[in-house]
C-alpha atoms as a PDB file:
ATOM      1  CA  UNK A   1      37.333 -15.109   8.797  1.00  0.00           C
ATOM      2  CA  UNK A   2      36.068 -12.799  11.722  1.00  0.00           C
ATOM      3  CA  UNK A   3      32.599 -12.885  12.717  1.00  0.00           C
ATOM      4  CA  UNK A   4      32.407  -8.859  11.282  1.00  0.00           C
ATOM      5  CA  UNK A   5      33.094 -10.271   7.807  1.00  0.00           C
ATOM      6  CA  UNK A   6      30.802 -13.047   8.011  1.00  0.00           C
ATOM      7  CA  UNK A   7      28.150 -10.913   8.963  1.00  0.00           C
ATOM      8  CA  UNK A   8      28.752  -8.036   6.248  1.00  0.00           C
ATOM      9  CA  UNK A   9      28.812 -11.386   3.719  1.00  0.00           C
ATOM     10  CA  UNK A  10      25.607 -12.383   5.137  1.00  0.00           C
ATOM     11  CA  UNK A  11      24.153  -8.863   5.146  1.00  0.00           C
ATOM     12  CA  UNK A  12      25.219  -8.367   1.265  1.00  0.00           C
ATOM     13  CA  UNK A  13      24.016 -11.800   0.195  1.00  0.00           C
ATOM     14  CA  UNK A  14      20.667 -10.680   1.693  1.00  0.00           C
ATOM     15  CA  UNK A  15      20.242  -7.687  -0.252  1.00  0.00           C
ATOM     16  CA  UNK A  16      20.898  -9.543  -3.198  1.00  0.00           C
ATOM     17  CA  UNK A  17      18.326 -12.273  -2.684  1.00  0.00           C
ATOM     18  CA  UNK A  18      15.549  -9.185  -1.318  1.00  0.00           C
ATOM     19  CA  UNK A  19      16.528  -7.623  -4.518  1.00  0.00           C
ATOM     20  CA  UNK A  20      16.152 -10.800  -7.274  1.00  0.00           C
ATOM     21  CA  UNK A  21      12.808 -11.696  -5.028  1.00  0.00           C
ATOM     22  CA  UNK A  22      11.595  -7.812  -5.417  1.00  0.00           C
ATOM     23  CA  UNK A  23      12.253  -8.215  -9.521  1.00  0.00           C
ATOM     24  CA  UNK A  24      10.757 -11.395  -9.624  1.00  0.00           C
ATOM     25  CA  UNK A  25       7.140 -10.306  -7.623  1.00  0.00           C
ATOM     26  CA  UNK A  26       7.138  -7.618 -10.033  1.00  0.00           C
ATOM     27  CA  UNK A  27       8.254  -9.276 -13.273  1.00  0.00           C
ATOM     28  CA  UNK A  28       5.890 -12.264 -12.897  1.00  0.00           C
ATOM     29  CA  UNK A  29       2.367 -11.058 -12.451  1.00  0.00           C
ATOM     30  CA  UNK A  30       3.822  -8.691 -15.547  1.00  0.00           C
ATOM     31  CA  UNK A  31       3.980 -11.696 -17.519  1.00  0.00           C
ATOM     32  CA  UNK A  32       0.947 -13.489 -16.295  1.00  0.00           C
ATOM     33  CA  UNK A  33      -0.990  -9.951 -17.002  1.00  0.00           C
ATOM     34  CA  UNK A  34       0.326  -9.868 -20.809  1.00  0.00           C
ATOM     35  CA  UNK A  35      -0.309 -13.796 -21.537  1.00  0.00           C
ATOM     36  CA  UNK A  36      -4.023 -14.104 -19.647  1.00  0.00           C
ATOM     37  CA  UNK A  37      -5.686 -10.446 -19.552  1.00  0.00           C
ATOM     38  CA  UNK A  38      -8.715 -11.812 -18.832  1.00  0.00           C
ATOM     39  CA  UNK A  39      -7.734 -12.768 -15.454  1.00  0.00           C
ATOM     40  CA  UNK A  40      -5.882  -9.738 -14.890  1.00  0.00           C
ATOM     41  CA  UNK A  41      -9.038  -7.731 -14.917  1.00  0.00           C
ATOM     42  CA  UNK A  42      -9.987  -7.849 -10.901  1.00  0.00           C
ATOM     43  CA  UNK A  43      -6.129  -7.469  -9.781  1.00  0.00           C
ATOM     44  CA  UNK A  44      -6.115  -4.041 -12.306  1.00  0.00           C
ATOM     45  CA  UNK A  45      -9.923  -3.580 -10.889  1.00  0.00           C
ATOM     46  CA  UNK A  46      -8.461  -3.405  -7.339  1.00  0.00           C
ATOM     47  CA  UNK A  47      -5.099  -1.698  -8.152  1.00  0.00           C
ATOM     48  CA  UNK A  48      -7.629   0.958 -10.255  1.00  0.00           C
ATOM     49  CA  UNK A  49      -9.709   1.045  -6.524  1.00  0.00           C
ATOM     50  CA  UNK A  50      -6.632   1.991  -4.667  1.00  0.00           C
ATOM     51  CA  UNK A  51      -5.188   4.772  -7.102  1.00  0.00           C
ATOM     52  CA  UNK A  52      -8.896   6.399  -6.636  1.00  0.00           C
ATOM     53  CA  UNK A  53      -9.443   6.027  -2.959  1.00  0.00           C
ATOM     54  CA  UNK A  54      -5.900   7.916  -2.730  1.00  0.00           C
ATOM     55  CA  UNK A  55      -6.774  10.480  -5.487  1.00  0.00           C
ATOM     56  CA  UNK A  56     -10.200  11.130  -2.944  1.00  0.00           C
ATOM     57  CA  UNK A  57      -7.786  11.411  -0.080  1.00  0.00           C
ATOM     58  CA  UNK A  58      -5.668  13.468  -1.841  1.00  0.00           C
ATOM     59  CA  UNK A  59      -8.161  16.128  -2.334  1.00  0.00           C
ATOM     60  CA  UNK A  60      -9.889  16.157   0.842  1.00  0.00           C
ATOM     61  CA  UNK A  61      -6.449  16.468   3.036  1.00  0.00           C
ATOM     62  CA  UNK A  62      -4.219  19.726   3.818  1.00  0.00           C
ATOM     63  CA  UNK A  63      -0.554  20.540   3.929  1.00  0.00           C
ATOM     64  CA  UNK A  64      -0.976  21.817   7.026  1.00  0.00           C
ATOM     65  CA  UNK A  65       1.735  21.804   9.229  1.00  0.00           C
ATOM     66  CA  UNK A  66       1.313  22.273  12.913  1.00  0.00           C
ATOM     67  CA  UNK A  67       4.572  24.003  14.742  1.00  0.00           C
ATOM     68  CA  UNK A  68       4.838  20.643  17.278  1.00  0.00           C
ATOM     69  CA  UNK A  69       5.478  18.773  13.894  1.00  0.00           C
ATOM     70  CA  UNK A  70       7.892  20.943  12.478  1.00  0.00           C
ATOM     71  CA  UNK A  71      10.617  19.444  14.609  1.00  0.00           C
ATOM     72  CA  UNK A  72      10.184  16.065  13.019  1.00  0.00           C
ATOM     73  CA  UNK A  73      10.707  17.428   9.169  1.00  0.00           C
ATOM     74  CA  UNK A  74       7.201  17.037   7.989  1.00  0.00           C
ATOM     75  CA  UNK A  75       6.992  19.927   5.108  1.00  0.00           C
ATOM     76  CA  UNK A  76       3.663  20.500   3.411  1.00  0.00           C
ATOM     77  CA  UNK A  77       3.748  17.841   0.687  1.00  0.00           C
ATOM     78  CA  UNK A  78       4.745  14.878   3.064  1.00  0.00           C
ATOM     79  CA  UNK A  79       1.693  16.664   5.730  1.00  0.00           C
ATOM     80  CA  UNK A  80      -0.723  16.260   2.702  1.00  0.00           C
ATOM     81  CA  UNK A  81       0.477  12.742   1.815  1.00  0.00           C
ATOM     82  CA  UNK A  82       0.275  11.352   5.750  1.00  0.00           C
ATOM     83  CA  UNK A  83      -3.597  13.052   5.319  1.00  0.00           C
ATOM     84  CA  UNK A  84      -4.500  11.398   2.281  1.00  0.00           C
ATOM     85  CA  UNK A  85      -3.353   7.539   3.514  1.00  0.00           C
ATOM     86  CA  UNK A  86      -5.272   8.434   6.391  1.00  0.00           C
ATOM     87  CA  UNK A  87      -8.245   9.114   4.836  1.00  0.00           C
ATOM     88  CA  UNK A  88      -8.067   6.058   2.436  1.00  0.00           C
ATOM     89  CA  UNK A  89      -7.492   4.295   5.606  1.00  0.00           C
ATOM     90  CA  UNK A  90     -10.821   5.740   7.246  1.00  0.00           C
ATOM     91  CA  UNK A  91     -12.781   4.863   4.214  1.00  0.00           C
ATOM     92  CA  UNK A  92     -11.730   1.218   3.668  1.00  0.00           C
ATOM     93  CA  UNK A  93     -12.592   1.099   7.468  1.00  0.00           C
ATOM     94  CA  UNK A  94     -15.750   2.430   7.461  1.00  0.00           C
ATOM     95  CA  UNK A  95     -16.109   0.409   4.265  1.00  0.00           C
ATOM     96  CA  UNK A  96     -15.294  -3.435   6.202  1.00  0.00           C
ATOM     97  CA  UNK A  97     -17.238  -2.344   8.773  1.00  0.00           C
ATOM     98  CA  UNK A  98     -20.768  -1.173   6.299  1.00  0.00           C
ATOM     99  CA  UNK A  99     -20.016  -4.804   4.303  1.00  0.00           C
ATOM    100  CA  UNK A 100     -19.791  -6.993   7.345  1.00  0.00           C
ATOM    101  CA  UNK A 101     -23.058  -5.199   8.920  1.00  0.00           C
ATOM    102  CA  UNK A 102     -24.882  -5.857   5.136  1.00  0.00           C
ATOM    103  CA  UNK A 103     -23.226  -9.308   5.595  1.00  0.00           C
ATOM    104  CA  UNK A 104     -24.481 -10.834   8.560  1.00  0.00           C
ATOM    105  CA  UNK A 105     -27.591  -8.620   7.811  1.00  0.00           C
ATOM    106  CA  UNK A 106     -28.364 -11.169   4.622  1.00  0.00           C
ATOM    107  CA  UNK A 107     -27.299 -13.694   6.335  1.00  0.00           C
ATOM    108  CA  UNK A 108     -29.567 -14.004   9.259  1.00  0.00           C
ATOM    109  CA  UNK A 109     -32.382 -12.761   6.630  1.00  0.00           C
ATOM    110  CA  UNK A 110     -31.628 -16.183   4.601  1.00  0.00           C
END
């Protein structure tokens, strides 16, 4: 067996564990959510969060497409997608940084 074989058998058998992994983190908190809802609550809470944050992103970006990006295959919808991650990125930012102020804040008032 050549070392070109060995590695494409390695490669393969990699996918195939990255796949079973990727169906079991997906499959198992699907199970754990359907037999104990109640602690399912702040995951769906924080999944709920995210969808938002990226719906408020989502409005407040364009599809603009500037002619230096053109070159790279960014079209309007992918332009307005890289806008709205950005902007849930500035907010959760600005968010840490607001909750750590209001944190050490209370804590040196305690």
């Amino acid at each position: 067996m050549d070392i070109e074989s060995t590695v494409n058998l390695l490669l393969i058998l990699s996918y195939v564990l990255m796949g079973l992994s990727a169906v079991g983190a997906i499959l198992f908190p699907l199970y754990q959510m359907t037999t104990d809802f109640s602690k399912a609550k702040s995951a769906l809470i924080g999944v709920v969060g995210t969808i938002l944050l990226f719906a408020i992103g989502y409005m407040f970006s364009t599809g603009e497409v500037l002619p230096a990006y053109e070159k790279f295959g960014i079209t309007p919808t992918l332009s307005r997608f890289i806008g709205s991650t950005m902007v849930m990125v500035y907010i959760l930012g600005i968010g840490v940084i607001v909750l750590a102020v209001v944190s050490e804040i209370y804590n040196a008032i305690r």
